[in-house]
N, C-alpha and C. Protein backbone atom coordinates (compact mmCIF):
# COMPACT_ATOMS: atom_id res chain seq x y z
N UNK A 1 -46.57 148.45 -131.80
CA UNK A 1 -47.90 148.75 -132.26
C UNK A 1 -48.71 149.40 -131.15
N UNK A 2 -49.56 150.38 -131.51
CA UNK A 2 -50.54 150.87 -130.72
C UNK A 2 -51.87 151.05 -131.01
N UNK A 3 -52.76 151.37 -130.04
CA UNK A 3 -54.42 151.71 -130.52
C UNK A 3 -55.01 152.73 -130.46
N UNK A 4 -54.36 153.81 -130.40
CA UNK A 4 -55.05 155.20 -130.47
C UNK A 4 -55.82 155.87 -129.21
N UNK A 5 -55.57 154.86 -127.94
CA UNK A 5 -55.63 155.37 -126.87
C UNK A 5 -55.19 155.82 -126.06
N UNK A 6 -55.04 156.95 -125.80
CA UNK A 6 -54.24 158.03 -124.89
C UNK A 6 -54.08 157.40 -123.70
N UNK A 7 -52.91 157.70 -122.98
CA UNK A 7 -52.81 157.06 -121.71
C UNK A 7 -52.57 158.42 -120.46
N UNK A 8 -51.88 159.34 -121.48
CA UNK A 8 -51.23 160.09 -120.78
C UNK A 8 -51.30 161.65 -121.48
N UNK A 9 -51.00 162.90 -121.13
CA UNK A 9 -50.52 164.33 -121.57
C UNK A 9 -48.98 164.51 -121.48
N UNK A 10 -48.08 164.38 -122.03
CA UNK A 10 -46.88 164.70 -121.90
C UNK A 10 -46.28 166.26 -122.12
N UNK A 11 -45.49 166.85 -120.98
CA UNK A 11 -45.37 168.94 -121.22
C UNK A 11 -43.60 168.01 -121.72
N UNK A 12 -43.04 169.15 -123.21
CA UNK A 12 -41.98 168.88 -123.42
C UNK A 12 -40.99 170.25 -122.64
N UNK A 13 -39.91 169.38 -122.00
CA UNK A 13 -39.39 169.81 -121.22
C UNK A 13 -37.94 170.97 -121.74
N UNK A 14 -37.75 169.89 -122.50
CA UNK A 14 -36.30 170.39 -123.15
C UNK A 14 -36.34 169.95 -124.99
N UNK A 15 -35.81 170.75 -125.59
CA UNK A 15 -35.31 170.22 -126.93
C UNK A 15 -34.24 170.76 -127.55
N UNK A 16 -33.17 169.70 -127.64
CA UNK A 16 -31.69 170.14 -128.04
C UNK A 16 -32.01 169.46 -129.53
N UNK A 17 -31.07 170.65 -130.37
CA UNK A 17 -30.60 170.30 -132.09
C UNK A 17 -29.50 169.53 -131.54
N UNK A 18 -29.59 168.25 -132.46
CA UNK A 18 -28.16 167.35 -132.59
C UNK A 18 -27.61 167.07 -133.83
N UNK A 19 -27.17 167.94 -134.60
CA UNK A 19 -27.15 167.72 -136.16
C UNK A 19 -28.40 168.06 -136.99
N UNK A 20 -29.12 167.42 -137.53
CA UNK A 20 -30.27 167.06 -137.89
C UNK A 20 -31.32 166.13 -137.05
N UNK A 21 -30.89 165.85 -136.14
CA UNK A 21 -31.74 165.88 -134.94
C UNK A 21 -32.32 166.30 -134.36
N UNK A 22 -33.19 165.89 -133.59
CA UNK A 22 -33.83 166.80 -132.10
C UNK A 22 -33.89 165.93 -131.01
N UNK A 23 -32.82 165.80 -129.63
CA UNK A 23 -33.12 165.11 -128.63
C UNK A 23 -34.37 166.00 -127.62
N UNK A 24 -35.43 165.25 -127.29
CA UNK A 24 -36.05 165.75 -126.71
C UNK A 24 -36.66 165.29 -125.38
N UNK A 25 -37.05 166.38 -123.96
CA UNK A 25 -37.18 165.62 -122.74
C UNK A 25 -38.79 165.89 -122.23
N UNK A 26 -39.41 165.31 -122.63
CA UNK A 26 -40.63 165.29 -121.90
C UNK A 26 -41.28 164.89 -120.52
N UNK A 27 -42.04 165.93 -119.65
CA UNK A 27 -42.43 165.39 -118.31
C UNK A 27 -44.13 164.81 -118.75
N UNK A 28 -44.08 163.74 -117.76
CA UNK A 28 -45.02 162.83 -117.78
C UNK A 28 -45.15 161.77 -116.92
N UNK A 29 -46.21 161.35 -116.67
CA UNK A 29 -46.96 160.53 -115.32
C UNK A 29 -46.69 159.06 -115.80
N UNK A 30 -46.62 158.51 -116.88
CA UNK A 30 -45.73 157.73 -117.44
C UNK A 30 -44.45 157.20 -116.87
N UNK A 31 -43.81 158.26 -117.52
CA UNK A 31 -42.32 158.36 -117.96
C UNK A 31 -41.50 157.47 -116.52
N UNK A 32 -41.92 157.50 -115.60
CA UNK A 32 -41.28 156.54 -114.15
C UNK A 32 -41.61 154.49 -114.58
N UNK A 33 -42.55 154.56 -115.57
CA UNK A 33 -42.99 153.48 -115.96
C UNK A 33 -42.22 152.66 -117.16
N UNK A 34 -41.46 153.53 -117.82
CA UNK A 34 -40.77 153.72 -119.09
C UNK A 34 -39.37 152.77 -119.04
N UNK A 35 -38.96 151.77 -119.71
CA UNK A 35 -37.37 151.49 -119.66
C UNK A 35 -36.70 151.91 -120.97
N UNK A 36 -35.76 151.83 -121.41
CA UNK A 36 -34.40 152.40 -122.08
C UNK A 36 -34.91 151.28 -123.30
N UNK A 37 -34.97 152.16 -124.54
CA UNK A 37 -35.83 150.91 -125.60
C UNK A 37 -37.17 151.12 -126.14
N UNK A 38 -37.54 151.22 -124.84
CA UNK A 38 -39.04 151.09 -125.05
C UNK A 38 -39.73 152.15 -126.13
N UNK A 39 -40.65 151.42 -127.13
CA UNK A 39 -41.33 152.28 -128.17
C UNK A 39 -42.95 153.23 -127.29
N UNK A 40 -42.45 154.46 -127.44
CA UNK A 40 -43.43 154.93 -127.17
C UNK A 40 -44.47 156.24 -128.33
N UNK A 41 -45.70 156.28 -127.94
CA UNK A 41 -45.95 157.03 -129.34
C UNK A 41 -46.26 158.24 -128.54
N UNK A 42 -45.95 159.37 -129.77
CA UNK A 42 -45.74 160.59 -129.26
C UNK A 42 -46.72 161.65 -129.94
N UNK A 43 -47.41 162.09 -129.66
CA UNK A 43 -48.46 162.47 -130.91
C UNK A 43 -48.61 161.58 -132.31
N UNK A 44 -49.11 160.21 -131.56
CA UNK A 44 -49.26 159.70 -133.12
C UNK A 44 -47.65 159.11 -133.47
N UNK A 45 -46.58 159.54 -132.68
CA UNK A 45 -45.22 159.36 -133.99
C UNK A 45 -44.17 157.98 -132.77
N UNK A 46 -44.17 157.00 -133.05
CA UNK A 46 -43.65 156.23 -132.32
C UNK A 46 -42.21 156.55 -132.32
N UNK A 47 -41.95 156.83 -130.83
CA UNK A 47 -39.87 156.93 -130.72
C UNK A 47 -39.50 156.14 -129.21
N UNK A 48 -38.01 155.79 -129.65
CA UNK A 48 -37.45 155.04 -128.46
C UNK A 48 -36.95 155.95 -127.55
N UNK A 49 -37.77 155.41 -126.06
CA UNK A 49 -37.12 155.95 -125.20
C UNK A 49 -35.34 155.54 -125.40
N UNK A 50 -34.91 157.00 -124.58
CA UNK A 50 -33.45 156.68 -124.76
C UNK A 50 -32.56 157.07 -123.42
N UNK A 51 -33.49 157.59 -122.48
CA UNK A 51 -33.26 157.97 -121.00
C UNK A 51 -34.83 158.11 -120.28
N UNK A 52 -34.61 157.86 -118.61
CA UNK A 52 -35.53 158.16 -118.18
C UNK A 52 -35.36 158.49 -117.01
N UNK A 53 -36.27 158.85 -116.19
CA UNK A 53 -35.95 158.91 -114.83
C UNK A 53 -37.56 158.74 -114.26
N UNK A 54 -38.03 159.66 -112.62
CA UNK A 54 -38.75 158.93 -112.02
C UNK A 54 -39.72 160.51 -113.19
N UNK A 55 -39.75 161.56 -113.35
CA UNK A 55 -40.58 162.42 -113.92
C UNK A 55 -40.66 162.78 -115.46
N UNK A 56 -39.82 162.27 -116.35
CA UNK A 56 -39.01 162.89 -117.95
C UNK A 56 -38.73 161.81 -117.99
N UNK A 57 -38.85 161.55 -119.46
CA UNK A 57 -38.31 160.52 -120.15
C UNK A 57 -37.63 161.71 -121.70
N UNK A 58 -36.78 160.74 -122.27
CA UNK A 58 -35.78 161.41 -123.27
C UNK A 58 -36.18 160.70 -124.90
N UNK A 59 -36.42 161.35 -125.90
CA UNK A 59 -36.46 160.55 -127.07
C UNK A 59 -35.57 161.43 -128.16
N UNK A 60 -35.21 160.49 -129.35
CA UNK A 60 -34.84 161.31 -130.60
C UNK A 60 -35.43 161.34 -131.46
N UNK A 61 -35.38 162.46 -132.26
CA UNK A 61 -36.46 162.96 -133.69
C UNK A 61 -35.55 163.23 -134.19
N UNK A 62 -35.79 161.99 -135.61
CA UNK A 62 -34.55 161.84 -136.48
C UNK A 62 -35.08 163.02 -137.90
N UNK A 63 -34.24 163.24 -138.94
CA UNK A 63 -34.70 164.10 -139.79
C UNK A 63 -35.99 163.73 -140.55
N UNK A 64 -36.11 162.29 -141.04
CA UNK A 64 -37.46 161.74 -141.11
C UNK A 64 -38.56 162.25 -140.63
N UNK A 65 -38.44 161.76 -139.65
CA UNK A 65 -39.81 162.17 -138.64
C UNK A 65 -40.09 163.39 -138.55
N UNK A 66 -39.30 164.70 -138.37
CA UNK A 66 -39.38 166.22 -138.79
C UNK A 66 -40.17 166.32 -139.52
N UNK A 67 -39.66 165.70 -141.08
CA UNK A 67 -40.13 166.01 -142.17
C UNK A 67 -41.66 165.80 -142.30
N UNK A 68 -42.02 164.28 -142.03
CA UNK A 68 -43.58 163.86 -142.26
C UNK A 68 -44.51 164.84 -140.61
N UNK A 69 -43.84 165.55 -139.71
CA UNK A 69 -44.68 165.47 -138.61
C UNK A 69 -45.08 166.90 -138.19
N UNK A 70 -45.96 166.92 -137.38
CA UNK A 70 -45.82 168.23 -136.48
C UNK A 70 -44.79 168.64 -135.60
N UNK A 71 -44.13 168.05 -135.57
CA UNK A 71 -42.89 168.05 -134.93
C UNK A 71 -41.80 169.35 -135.01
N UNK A 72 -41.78 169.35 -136.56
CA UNK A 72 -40.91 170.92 -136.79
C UNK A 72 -41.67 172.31 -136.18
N UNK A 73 -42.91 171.88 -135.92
CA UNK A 73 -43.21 173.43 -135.24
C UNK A 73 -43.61 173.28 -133.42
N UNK A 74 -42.93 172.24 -132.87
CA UNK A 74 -42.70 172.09 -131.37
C UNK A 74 -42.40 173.09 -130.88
N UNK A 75 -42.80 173.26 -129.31
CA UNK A 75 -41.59 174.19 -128.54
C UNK A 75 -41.70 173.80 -126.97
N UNK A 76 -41.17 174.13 -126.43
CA UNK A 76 -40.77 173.86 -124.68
C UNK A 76 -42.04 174.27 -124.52
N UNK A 77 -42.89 173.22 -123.90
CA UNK A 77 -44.07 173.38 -123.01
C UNK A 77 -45.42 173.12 -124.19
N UNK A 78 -45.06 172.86 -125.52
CA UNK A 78 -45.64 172.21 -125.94
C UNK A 78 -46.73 171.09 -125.59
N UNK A 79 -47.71 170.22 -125.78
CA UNK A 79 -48.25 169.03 -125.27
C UNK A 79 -48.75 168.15 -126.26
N UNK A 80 -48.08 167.07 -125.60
CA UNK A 80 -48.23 165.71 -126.72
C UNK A 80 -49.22 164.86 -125.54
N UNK A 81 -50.19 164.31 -127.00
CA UNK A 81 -50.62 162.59 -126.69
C UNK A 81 -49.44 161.66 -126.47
N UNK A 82 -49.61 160.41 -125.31
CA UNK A 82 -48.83 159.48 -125.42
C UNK A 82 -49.95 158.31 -125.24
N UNK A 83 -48.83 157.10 -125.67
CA UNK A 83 -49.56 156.29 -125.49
C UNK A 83 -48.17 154.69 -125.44
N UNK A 84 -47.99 154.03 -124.17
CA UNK A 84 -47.15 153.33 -124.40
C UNK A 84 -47.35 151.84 -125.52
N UNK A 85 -46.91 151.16 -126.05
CA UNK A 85 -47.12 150.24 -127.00
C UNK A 85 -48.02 149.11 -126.33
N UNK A 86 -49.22 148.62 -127.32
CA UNK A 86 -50.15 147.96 -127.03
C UNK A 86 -49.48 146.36 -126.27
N UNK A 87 -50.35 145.68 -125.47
CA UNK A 87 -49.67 144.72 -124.73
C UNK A 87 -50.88 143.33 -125.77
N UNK A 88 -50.08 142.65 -125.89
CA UNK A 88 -50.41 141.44 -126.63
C UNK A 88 -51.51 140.61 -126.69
N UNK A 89 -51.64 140.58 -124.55
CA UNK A 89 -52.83 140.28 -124.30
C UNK A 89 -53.95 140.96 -123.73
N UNK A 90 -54.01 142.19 -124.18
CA UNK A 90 -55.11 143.22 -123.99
C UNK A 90 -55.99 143.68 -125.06
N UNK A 91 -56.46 144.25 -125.00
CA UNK A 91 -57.82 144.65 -125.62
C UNK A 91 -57.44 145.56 -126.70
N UNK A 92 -58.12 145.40 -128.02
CA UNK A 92 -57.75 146.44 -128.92
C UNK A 92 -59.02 147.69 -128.83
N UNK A 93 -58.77 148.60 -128.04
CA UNK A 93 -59.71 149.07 -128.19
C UNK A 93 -59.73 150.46 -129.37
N UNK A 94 -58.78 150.89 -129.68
CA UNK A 94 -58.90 151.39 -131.13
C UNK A 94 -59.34 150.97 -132.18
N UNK A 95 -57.95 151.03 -132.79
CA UNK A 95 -57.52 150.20 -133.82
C UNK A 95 -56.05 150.41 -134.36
N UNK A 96 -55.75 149.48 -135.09
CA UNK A 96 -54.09 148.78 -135.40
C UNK A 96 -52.83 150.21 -135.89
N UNK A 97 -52.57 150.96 -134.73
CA UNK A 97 -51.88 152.30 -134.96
C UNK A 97 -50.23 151.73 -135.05
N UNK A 98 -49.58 152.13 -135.83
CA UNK A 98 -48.01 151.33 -135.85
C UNK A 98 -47.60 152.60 -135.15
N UNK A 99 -47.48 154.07 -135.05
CA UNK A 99 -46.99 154.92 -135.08
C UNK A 99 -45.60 155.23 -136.13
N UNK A 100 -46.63 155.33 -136.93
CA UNK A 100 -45.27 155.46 -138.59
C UNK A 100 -46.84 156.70 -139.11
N UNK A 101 -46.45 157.77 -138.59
CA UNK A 101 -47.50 159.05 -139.60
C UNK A 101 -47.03 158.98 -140.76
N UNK A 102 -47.76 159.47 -141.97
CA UNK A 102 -47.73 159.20 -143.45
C UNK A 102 -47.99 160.83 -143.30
N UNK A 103 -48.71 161.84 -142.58
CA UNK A 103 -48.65 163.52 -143.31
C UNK A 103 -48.54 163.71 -142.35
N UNK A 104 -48.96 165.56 -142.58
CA UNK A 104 -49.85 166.13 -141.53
C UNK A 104 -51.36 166.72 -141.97
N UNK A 105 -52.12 167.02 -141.36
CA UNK A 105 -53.51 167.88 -141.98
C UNK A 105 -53.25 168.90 -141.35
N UNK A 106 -54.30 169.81 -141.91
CA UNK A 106 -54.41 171.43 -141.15
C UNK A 106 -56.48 171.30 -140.57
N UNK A 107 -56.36 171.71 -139.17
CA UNK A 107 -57.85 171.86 -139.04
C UNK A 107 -58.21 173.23 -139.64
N UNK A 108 -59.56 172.69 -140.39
CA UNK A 108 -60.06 173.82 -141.38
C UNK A 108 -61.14 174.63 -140.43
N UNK A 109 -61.42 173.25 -139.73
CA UNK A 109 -62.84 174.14 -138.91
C UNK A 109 -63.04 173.19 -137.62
N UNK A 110 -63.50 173.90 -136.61
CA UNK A 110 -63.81 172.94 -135.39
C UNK A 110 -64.98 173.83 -134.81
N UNK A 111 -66.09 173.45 -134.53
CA UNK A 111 -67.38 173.34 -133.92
C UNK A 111 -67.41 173.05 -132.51
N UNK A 112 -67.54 174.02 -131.89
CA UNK A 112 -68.52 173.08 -130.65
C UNK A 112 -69.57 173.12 -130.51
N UNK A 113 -69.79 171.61 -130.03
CA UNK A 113 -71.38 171.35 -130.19
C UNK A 113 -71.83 171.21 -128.83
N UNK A 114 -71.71 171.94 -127.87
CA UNK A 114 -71.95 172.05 -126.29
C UNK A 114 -71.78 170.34 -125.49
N UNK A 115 -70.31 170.31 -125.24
CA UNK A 115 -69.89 169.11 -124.41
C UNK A 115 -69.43 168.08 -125.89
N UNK A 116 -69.45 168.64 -126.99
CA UNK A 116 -68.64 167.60 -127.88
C UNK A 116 -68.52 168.50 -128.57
N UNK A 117 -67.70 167.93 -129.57
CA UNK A 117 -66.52 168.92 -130.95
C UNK A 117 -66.46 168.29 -131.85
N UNK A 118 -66.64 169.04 -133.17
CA UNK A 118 -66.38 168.37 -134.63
C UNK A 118 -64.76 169.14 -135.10
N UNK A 119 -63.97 168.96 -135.53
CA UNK A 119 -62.89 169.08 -136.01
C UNK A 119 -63.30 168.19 -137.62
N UNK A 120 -62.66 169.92 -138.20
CA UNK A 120 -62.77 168.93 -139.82
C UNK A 120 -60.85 169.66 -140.27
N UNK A 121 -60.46 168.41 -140.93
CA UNK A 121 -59.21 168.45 -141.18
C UNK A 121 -58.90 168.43 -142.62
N UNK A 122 -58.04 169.08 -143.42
CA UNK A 122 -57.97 168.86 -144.75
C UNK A 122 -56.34 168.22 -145.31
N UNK A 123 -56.62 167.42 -146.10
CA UNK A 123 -55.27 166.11 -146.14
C UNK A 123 -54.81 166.93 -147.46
N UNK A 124 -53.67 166.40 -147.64
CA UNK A 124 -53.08 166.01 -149.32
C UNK A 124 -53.93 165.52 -150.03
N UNK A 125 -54.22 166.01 -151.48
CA UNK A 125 -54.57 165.18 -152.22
C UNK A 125 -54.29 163.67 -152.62
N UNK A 126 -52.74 163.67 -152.23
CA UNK A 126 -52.05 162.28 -152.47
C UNK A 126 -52.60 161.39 -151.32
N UNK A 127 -53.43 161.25 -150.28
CA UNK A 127 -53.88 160.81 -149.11
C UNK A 127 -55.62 160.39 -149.37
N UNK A 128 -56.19 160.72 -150.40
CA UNK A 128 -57.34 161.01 -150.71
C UNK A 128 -57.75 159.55 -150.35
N UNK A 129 -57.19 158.36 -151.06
CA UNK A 129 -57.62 157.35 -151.56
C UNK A 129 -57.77 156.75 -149.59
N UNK A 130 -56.89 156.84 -148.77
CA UNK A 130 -57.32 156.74 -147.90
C UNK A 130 -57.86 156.78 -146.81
N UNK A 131 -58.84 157.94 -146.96
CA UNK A 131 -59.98 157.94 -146.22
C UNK A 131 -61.32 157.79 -146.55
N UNK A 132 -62.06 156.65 -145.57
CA UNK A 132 -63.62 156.49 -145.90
C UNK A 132 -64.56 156.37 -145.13
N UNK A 133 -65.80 157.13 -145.39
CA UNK A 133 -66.30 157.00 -144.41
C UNK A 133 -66.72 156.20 -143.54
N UNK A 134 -66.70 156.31 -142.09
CA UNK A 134 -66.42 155.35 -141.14
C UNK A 134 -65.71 154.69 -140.60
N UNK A 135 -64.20 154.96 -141.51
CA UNK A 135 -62.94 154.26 -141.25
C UNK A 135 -62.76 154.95 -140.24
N UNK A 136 -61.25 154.34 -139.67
CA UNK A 136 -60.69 154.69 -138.55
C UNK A 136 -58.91 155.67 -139.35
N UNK A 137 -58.92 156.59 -138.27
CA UNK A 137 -57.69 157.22 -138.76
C UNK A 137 -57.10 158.21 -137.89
N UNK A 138 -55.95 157.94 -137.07
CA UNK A 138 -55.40 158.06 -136.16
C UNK A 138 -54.97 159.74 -135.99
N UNK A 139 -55.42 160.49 -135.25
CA UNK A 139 -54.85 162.36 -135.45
C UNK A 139 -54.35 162.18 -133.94
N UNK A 140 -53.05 162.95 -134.40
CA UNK A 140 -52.11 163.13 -133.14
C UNK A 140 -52.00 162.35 -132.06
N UNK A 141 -52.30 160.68 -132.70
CA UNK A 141 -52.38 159.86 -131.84
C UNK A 141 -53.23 158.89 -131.44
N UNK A 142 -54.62 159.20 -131.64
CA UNK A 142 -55.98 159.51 -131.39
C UNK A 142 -56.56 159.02 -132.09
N UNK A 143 -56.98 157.31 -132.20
CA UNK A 143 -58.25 156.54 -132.60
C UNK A 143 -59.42 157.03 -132.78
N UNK A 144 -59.52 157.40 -134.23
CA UNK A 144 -60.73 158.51 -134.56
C UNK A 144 -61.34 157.73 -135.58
N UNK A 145 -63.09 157.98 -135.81
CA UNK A 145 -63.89 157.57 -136.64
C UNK A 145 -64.06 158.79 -137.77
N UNK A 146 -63.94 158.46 -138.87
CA UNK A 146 -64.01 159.77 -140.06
C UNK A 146 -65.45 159.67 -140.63
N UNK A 147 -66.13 160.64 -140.72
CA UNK A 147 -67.07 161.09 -141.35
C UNK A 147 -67.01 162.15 -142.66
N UNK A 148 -68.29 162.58 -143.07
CA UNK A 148 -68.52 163.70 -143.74
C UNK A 148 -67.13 163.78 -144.59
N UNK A 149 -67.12 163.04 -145.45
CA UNK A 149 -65.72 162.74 -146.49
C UNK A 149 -65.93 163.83 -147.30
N UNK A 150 -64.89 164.20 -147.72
CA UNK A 150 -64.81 164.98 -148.90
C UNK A 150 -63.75 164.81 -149.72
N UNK A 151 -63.17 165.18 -151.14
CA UNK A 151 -62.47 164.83 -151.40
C UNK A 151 -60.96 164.69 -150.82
N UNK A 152 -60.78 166.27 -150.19
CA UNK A 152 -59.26 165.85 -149.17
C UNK A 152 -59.26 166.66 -148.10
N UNK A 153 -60.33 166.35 -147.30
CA UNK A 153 -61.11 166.45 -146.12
C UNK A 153 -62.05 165.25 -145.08
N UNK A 154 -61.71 164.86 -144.02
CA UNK A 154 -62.49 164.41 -143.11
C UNK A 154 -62.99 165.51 -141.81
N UNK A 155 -63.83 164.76 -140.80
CA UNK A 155 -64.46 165.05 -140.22
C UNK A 155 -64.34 164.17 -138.84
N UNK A 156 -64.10 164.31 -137.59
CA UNK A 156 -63.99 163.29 -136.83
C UNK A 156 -64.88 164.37 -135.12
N UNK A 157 -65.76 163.64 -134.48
CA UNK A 157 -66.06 163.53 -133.45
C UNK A 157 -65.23 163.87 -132.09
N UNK A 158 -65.04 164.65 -131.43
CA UNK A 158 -64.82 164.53 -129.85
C UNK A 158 -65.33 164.59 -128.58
N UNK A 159 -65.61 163.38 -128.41
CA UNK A 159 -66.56 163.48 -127.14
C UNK A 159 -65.74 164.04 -125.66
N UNK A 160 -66.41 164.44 -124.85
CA UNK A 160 -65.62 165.31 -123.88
C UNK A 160 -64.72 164.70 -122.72
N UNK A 161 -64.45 163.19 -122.57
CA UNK A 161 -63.22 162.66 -122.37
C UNK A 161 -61.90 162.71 -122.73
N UNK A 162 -62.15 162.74 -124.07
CA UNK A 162 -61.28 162.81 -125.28
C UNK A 162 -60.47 164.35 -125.56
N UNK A 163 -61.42 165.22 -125.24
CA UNK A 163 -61.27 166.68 -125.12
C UNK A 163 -60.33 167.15 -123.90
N UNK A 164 -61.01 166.85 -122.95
CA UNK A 164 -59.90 166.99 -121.81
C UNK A 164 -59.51 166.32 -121.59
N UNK A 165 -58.65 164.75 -121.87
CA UNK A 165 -57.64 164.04 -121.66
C UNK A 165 -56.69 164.01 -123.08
N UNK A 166 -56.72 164.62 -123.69
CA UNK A 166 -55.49 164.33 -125.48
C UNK A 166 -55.13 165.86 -124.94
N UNK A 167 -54.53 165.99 -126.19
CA UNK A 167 -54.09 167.79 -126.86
C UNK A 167 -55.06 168.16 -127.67
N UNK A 168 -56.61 167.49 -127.80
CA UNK A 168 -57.28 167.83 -128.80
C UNK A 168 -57.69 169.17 -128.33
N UNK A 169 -58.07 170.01 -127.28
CA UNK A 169 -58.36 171.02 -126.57
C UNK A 169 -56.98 172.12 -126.41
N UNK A 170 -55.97 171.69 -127.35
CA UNK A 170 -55.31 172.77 -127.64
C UNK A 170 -55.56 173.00 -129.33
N UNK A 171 -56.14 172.10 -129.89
CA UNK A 171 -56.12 172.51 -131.47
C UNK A 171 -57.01 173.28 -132.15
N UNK A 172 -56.67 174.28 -133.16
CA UNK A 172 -57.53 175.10 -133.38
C UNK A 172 -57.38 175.17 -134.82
N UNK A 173 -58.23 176.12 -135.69
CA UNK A 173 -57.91 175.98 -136.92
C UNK A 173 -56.97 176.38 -137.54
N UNK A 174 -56.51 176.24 -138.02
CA UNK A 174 -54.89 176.56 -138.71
C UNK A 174 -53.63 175.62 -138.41
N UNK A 175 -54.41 174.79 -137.01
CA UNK A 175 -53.24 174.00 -136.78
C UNK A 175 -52.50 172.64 -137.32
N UNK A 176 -51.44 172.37 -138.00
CA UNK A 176 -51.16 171.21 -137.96
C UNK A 176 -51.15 169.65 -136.97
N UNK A 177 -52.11 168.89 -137.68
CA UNK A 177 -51.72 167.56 -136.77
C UNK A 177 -51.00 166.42 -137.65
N UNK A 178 -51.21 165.22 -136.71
CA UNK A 178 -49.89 164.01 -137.14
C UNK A 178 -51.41 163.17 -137.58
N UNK A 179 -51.45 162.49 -138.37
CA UNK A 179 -52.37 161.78 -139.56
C UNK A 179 -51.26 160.29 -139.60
N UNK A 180 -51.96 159.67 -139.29
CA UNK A 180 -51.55 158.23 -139.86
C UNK A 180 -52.95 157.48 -140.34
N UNK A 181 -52.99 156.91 -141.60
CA UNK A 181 -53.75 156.15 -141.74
C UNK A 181 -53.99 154.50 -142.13
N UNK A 182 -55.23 154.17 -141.64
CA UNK A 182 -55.55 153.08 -141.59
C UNK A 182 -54.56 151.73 -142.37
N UNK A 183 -53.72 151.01 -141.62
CA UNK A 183 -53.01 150.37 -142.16
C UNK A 183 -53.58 149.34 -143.26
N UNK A 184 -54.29 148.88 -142.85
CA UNK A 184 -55.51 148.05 -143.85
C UNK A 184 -55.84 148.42 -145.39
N UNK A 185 -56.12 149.60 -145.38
CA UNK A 185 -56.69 150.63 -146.33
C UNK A 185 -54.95 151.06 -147.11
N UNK A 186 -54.40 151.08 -146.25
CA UNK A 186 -52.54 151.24 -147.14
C UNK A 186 -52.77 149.94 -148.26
N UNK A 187 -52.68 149.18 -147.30
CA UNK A 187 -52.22 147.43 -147.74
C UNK A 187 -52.84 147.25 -149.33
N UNK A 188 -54.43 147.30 -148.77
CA UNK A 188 -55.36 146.88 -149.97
C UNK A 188 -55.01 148.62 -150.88
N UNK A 189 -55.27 149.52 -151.13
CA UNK A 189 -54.78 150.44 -152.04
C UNK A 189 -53.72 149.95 -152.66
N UNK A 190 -52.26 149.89 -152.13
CA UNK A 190 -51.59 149.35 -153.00
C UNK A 190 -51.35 148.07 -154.04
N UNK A 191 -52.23 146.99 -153.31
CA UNK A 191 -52.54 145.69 -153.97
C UNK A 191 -53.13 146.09 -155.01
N UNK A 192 -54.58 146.95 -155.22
CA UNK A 192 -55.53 147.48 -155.97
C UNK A 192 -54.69 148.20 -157.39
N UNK A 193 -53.54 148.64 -156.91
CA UNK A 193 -52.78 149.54 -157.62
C UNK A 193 -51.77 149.09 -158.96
N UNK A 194 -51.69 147.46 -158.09
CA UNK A 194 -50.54 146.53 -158.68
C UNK A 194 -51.69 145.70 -159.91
């Protein structure tokens, strides 16, 4: 489990096809911190380390994860959010991120508002039911507050920490991100449903 707080910028180093795979090697300030196992989230998309050393760590992207992520349009030198898995007795300072993304969105529009940024993102219709305003909902990693709802559209805030420490300062409109939402809001929707 994680909280949507960035720890780190990860540059991807290498990415080999393995079948329907993708082994991939990312450098990162991390990655010397990392053991063999360990769940780490990767824009939003939780994978097991599977090598490491003192600069790169190694993960796999199974056909799954392709499918739901930003992932299929990667490339060498790319940059991901990381964030290693929340520690038990620390602070939630997000909120409850599993790293299991459910889409992607496309940013429709991003604003700057001199030293902060509005990014508005547009979902699936099939995603509608879970977003509300004020909820929390995780983009590329990234413990975000949603505003200005629309039907399959949010709106989320970047204050200028956030800007220059994520990949949010590489995204622009047209781009795909990794969307996971509010586990809570899963739970009760489907109860609601039954």
């Amino acid at each position: 489990m994680f909280t949507g707080i960035i720890e780190s910028v990860g540059e991807i180093k290498s990415i080999v096809q393995n079948k329907k795979n993708i082994d991939m090697e990312i450098l990162s300030s991390v990655s010397n911190e990392l053991t063999v196992d360990e769940s780490v989230s990767h824009n939003g998309v939780c994978l097991t380390v599977t090598e490491y050393n003192s600069e790169s760590h190694k993960v796999t992207l199974v056909d799954e994860t392709l499918k739901r992520s930003n992932f299929s349009e990667i490339k060498v030198g790319s940059l991901l959010n990381l964030e290693r898995s929340m520690r038990v007795n620390g602070r939630l300072d997000g909120h409850i991120v599993q790293g299991h993304v459910d889409d992607t969105a496309t940013c429709i529009n991003k604003v700057d508002q001199s030293n902060s940024w509005l990014y508005t993102f547009k979902i699936s219709d099939n995603f509608s039911n879970y977003i509300i305003e004020k909820g929390s909902i995780c983009v590329n990693g990234v413990s975000l507050t949603c505003f200005d709802i629309k039907e399959d559209q949010f709106t989320v805030a970047i204050i200028p920490h956030t800007f220059k420490f994520t990949n949010f300062n590489l995204i622009n409109v047209g781009d795909l991100v990794n969307i996971e939402f509010d586990i809570l809001g899963k739970y009760i929707n489907k109860i609601l449903k039954k």
